[in-house]
Protein backbone atom coordinates (compact mmCIF):
# COMPACT_ATOMS: atom_id res chain seq x y z
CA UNK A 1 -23.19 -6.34 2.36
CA UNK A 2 -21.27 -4.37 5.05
CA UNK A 3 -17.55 -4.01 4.81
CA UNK A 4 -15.93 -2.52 7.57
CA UNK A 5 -12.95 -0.18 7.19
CA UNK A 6 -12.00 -0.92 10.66
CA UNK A 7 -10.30 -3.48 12.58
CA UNK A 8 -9.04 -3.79 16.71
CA UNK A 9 -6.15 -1.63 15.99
CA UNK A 10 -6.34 0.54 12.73
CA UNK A 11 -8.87 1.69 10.40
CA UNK A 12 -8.54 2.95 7.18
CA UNK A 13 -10.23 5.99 6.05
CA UNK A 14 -9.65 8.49 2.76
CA UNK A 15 -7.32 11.15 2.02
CA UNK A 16 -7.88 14.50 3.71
CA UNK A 17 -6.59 17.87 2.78
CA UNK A 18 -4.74 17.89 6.49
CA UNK A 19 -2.92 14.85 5.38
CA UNK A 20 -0.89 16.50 2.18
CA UNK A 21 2.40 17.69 5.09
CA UNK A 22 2.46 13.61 6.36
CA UNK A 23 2.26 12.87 2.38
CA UNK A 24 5.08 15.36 1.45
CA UNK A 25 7.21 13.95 4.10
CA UNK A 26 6.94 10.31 3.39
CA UNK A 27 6.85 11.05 -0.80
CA UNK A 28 10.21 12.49 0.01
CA UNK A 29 12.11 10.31 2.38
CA UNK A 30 15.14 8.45 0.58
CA UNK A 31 14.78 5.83 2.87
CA UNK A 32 11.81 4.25 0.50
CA UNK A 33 12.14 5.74 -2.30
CA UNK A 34 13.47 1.89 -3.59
CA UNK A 35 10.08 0.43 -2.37
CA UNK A 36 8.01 3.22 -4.29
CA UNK A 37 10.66 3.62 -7.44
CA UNK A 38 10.97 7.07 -6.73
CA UNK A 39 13.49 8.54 -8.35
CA UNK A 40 13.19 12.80 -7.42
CA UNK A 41 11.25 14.59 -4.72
CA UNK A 42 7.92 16.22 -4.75
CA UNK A 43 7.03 19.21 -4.66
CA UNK A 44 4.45 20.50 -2.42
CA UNK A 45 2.11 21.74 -5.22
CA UNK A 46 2.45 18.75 -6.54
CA UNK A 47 1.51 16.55 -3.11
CA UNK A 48 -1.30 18.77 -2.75
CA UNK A 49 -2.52 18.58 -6.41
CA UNK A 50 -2.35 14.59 -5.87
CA UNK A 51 -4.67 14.99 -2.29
CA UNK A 52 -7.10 17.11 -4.19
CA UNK A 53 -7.53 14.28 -6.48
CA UNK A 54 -7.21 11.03 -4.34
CA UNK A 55 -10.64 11.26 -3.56
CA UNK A 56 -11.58 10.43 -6.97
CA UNK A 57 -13.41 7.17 -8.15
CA UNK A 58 -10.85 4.41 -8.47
CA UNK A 59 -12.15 3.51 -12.11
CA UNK A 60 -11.10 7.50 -12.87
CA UNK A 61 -7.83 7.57 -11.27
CA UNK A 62 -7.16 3.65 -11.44
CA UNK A 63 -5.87 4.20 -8.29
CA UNK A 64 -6.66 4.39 -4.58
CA UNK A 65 -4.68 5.55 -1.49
CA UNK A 66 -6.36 4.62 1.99
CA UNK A 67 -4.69 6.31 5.00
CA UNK A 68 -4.07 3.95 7.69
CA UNK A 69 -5.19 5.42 11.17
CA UNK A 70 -4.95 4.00 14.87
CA UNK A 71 -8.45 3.18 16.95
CA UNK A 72 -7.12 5.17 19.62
CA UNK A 73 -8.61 8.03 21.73
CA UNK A 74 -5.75 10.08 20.04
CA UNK A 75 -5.89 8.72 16.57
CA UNK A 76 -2.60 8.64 14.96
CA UNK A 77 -2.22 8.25 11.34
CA UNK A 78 0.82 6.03 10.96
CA UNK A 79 0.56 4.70 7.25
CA UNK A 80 -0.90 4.02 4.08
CA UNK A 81 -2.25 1.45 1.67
CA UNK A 82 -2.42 1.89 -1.92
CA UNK A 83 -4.05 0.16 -4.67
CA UNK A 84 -2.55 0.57 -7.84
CA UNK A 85 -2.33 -0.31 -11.36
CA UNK A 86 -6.12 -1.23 -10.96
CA UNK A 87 -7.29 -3.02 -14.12
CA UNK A 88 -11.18 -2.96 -14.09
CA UNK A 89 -11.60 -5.23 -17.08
CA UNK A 90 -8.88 -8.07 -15.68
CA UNK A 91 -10.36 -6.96 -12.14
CA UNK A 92 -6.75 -6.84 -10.33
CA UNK A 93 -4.72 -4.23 -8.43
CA UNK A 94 -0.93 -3.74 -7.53
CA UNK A 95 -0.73 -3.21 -3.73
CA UNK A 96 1.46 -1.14 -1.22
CA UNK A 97 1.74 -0.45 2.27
CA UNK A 98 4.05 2.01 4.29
CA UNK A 99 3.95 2.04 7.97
CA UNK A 100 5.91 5.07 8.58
CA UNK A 101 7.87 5.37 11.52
CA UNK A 102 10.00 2.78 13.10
CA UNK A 103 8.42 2.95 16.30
CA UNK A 104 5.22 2.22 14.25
CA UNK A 105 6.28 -0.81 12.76
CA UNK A 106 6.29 -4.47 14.36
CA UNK A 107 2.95 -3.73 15.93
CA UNK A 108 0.58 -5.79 13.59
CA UNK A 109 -0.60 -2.64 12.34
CA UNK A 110 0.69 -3.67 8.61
CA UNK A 111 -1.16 -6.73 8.83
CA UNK A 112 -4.87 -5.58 10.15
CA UNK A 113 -4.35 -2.60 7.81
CA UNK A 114 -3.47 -5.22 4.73
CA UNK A 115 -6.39 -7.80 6.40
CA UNK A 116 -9.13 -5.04 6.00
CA UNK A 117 -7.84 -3.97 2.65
CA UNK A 118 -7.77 -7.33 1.33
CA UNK A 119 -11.37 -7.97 2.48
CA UNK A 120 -12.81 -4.84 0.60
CA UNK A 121 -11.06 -5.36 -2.81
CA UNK A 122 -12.10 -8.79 -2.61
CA UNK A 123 -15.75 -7.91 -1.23
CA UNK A 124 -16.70 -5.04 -2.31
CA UNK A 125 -14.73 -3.81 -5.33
CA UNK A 126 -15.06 -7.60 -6.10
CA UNK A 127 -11.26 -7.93 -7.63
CA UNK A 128 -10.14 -11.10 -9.00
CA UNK A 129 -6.48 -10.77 -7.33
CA UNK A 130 -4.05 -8.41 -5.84
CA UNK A 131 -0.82 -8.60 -6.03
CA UNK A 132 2.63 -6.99 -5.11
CA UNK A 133 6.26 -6.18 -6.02
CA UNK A 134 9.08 -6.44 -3.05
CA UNK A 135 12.47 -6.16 -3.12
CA UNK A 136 14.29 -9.94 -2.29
CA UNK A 137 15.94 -7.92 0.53
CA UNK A 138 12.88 -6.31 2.25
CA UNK A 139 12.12 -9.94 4.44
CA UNK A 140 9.76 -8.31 6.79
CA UNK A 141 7.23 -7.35 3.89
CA UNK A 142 7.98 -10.82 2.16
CA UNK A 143 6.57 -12.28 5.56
CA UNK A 144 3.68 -9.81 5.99
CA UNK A 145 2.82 -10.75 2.65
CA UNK A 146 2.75 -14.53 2.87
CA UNK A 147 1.23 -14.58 5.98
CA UNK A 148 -1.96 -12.91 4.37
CA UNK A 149 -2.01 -15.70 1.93
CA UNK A 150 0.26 -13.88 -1.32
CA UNK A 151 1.88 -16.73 -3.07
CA UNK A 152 5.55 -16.03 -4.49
CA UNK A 153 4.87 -15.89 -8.66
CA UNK A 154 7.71 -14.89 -10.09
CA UNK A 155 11.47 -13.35 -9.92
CA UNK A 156 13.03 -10.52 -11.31
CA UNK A 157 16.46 -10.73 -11.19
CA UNK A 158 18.97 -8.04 -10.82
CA UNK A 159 16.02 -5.42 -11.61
CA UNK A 160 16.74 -3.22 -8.71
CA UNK A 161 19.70 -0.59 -8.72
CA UNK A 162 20.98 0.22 -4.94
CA UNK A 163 24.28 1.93 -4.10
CA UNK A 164 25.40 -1.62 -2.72
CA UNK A 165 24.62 -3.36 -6.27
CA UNK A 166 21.73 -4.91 -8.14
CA UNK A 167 19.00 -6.70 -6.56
CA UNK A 168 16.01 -9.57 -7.10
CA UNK A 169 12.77 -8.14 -7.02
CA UNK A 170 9.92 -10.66 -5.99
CA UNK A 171 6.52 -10.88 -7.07
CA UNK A 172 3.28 -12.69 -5.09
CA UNK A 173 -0.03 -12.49 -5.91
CA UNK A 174 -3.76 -13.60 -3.84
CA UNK A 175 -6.28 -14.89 -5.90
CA UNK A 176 -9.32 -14.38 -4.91
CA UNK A 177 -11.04 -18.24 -4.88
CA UNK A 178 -14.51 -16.54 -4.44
CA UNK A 179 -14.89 -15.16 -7.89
C-alpha cells in the first residue's frame, strides 16, 4: 500500500531540527494560544527538547506533529498538523492544524494538508476515527472541518474563558466506515 505524504499544493513531512525557531514562534503567539489551550510561553530549551523528540514512534509519544510544507521550487513551510491524544487500543486521535500566517491562509492549503492526513491515519495507521475540538467562534475551521466529512458530536458550553466572556466549544468527529 502506498500513501503519499503529498498532494498538488502541500506535503507533509517530519519535524527537523531547523524547524524548532518556526516552532518557538508559533508555540508562543497569543493569538492561538485559545485554539492550543496554552496558557504560558515556551521556552526555547524546551521547543527544542520537544523537536528532539517528535521524531519518535507515535505509539511512544502518543503523539505526532507533521510539518506542513508548500510543493514549490522554494518550499515554504507554512503549518502544521498534529495528531494527538492517540489511543492505540480505541484506535482514535485528536487532530489540529495551524496554518500560520494570514497571508497563508484561504489558499486550500488547510484542506489538502487535512485531506492527506486524513488518508494516512485512516490507511496506514489504520485509526478507527479522528476527531477535533473548535471553538463555536472559530467558523472558518468549523467549515474546513465539515467539508472533510467531521460530523458535529457534541457541545461544550461556556468551556472556553476569553477576555470578551465564556464560549461553546464544539466537537466533530470522522469515522472511518472502512474499518
Amino acid at each position: 500500500m502506498d500513501i503519499s505524504l503529498t498532494g498538488n499544493k502541500v506535503r507533509l513531512r517530519a519535524v527537523e531540527p531547523e524547524d524548532a525557531d518556526l516552532i518557538f514562534e508559533w508555540e508562543n503567539d497569543t493569538s492561538i494560544w485559545l485554539i492550543s489551550s496554552t496558557l504560558t510561553p515556551f521556552s526555547k530549551s524546551e521547543i527544542s527538547e520537544y523537536v528532539k523528540l517528535a521524531t519518535r514512534d507515535i505509539y511512544t509519544t502518543r503523539q505526532l506533529r507533521l510539518m506542513i510544507e508548500t510543493n514549490e521550487n522554494q518550499a515554504q513551510v507554512i503549518g502544521s498538523m498534529d495528531l494527538y491524544d492517540f489511543d492505540p487500543f480505541h484506535r482514535r486521535a485528536g487532530v489540529g492544524v495551524l496554518i500560520a500566517g494570514e497571508e497563508n491562509r484561504r489558499k486550500g492549503y488547510a484542506s489538502e494538508a487535512l485531506r492527506i492526513l486524513i488518508k494516512y491515519c485512516f490507511d496506514f495507521l489504520l485509526l478507527k476515527q479522528l476527531y477535533c475540538s473548535i471553538p463555536s467562534e472559530n467558523e472558518s475551521s468549523i467549515r474546513l472541518f465539515e467539508s472533510l466529512g467531521f460530523m458535529p458530536c457534541g457541545l461544550k458550553r461556556q468551556w472556553l474563558r476569553t477576555k470578551e466572556g465564556w464560549i461553546d466549544e464544539l466537537s466533530f468527529q470522522r469515522i472511518n466506515k472502512d474499518l
